[in-house]
Protein backbone atom coordinates (compact mmCIF):
# COMPACT_ATOMS: atom_id res chain seq x y z
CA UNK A 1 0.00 0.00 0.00
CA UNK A 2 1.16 3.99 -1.11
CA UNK A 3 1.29 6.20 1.90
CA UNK A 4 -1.40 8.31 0.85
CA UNK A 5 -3.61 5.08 1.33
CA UNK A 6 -2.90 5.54 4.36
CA UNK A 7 -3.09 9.06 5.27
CA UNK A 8 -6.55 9.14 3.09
CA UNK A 9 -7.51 5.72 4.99
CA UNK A 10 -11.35 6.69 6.43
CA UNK A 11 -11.08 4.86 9.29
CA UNK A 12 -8.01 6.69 10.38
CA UNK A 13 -9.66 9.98 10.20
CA UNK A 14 -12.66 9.24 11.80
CA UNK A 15 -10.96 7.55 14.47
CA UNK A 16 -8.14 10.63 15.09
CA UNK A 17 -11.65 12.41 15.13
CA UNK A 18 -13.50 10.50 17.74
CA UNK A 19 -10.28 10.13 19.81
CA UNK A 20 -9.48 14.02 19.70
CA UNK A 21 -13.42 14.96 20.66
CA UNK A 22 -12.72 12.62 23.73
CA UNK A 23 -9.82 13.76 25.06
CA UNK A 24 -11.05 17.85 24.53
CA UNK A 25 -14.03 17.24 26.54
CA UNK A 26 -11.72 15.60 29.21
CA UNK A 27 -9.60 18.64 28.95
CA UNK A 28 -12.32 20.94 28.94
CA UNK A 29 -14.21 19.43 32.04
CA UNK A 30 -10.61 19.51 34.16
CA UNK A 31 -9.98 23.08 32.60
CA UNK A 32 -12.31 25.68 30.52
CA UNK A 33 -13.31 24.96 27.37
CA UNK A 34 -10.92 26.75 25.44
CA UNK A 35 -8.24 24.55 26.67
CA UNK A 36 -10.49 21.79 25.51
CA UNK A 37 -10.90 23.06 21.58
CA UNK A 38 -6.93 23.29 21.42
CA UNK A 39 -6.40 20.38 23.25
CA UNK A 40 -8.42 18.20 20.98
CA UNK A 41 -7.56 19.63 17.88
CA UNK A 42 -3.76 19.30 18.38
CA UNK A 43 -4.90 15.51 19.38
CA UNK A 44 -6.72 15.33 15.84
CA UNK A 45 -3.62 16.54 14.43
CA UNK A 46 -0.92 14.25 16.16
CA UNK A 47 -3.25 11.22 15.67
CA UNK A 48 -4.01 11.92 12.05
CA UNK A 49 -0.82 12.19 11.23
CA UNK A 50 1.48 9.52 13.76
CA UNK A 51 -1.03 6.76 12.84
CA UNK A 52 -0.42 6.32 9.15
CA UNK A 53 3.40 6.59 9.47
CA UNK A 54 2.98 3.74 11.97
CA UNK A 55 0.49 1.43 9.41
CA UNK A 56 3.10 1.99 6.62
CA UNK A 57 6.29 1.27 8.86
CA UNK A 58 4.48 -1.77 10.14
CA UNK A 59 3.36 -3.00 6.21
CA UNK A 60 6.39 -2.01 5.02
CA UNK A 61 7.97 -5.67 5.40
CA UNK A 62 4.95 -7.24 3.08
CA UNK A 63 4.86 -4.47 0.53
CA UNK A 64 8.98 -5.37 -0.02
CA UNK A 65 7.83 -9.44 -0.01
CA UNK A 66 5.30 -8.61 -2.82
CA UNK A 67 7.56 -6.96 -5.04
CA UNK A 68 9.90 -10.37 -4.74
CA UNK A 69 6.46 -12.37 -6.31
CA UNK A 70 6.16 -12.18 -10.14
CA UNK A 71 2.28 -10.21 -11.04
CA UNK A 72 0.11 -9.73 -11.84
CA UNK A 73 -1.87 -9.88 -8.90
CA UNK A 74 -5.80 -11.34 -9.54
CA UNK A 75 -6.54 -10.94 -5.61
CA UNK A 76 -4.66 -9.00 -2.74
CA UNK A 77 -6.26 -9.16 0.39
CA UNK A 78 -5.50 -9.29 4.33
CA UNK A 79 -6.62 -12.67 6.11
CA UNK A 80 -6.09 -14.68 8.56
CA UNK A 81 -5.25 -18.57 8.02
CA UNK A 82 -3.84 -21.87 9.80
CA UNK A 83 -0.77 -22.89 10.47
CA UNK A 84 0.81 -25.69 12.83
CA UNK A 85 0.15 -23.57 15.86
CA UNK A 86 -3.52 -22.01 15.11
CA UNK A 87 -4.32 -18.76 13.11
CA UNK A 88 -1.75 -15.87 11.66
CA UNK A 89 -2.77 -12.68 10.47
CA UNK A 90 -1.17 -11.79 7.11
CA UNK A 91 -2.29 -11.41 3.37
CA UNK A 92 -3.21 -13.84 0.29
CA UNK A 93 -1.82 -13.17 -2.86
CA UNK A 94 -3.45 -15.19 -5.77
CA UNK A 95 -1.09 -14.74 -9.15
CA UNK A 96 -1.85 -16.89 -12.54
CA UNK A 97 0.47 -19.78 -11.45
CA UNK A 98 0.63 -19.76 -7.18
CA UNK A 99 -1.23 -18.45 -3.81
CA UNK A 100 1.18 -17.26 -1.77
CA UNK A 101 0.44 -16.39 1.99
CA UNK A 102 2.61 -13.72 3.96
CA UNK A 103 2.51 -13.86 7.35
CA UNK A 104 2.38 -11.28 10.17
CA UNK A 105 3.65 -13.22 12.94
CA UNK A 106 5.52 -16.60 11.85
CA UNK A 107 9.27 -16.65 11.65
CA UNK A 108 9.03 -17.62 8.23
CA UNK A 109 6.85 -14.95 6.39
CA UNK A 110 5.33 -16.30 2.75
CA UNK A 111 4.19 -19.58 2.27
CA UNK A 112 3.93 -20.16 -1.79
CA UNK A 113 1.70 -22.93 -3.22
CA UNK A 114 1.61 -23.75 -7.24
CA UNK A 115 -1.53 -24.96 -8.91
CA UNK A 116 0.47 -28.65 -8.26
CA UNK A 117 0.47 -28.35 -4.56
CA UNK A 118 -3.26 -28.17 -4.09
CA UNK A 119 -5.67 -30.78 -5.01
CA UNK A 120 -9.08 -28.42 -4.20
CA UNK A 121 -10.43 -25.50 -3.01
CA UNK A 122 -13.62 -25.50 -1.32
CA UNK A 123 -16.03 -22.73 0.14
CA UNK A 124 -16.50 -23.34 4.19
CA UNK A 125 -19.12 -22.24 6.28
CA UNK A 126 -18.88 -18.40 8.13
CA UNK A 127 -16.74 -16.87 5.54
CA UNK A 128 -13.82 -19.61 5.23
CA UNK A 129 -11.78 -21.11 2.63
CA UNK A 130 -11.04 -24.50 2.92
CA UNK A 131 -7.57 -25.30 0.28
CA UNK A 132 -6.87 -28.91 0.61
CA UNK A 133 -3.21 -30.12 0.04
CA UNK A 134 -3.74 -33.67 0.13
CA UNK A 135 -6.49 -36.32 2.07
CA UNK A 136 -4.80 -34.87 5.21
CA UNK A 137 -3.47 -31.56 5.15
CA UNK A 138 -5.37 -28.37 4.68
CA UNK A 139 -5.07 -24.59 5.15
CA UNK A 140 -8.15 -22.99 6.05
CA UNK A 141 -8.24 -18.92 5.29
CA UNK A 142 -10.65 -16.82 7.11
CA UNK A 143 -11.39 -13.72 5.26
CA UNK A 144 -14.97 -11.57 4.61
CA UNK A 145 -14.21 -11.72 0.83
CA UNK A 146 -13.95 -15.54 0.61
CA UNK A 147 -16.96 -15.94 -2.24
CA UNK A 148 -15.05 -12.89 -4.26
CA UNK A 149 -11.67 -15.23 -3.47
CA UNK A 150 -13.85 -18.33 -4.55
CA UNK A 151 -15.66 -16.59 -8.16
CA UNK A 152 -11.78 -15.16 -8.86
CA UNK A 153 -10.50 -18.78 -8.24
CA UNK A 154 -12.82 -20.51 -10.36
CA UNK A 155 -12.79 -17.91 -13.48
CA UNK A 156 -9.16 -18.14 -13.32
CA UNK A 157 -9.04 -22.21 -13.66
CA UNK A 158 -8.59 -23.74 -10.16
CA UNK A 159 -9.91 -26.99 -8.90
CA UNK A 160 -13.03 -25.76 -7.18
CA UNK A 161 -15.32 -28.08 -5.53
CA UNK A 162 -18.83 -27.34 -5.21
């Protein structure tokens, strides 16, 4: 993601909004109100401006493992999916030939799987994706776009199960 998607990002704004209305009615019921208008606003200010810097320092890491994967990218989303010890956050990349998974917090960050590597891929219930591997193994990817994820699957030629 571009910094600007970040400083333009809705949800930041309205939450360095709500967070500097809070704090300048604090300030204003310790001290006057005027305090309170210049408190919050500098708060708006700070917040609106500290939090994307933080959000692109903390993607930054992904952003330089996607430009290591060959595009073009048919579906970019965050998720959350299994792994030995339970769910990791991190993103699904779908390209022509692979899904590749990039993780937030395992040691080793992208997991890439060719067209070879997976036998089906089947829609679960409460927004899950269920990617078999083999009779056993299975990676199951929690995300709310997982029928978008399925459609983009099947239109591009993947074994889809019904």
């Amino acid at each position: 993601m571009k910094f600007t998607e970040f400083l333009t990002a809705p949800f930041i704004r309205s939450f360095a909004i709500r967070t500097g209305i809070f704090i300048g009615c604090g300030t204003a019921i310790l001290w006057n109100w005027q305090y309170g208008i210049l408190v919050g606003a500098i708060s708006v200010l700070l917040i609106s401006l500290m939090l994307p810097v933080l959000f692109y320092f903390k993607f930054l890491p992904y952003k330089r493992l996607k430009e290591t994967i060959e595009g073009p990218f048919l579906f970019d989303e965050p998720v959350r999916f299994t792994v030995k010890k339970g769910t990791v956050g991190g993103f699904f990349v779908l390209t022509e030939r692979s899904m590749v998974f990039l993780s937030r917090e395992c040691t080793t960050p992208a997991l890439e799987l060719s067209r070879d590597d997976i036998k089906t891929v089947s829609l679960g219930q409460n927004l899950t994706i269920n990617i078999y591997l083999n009779n056993t193994q299975f990676i199951r990817v929690f995300s709310g776009v997982s029928e978008e994820l399925i459609e983009v699957l099947r239109e591009h030629g993947w074994n889809v199960a019904e």
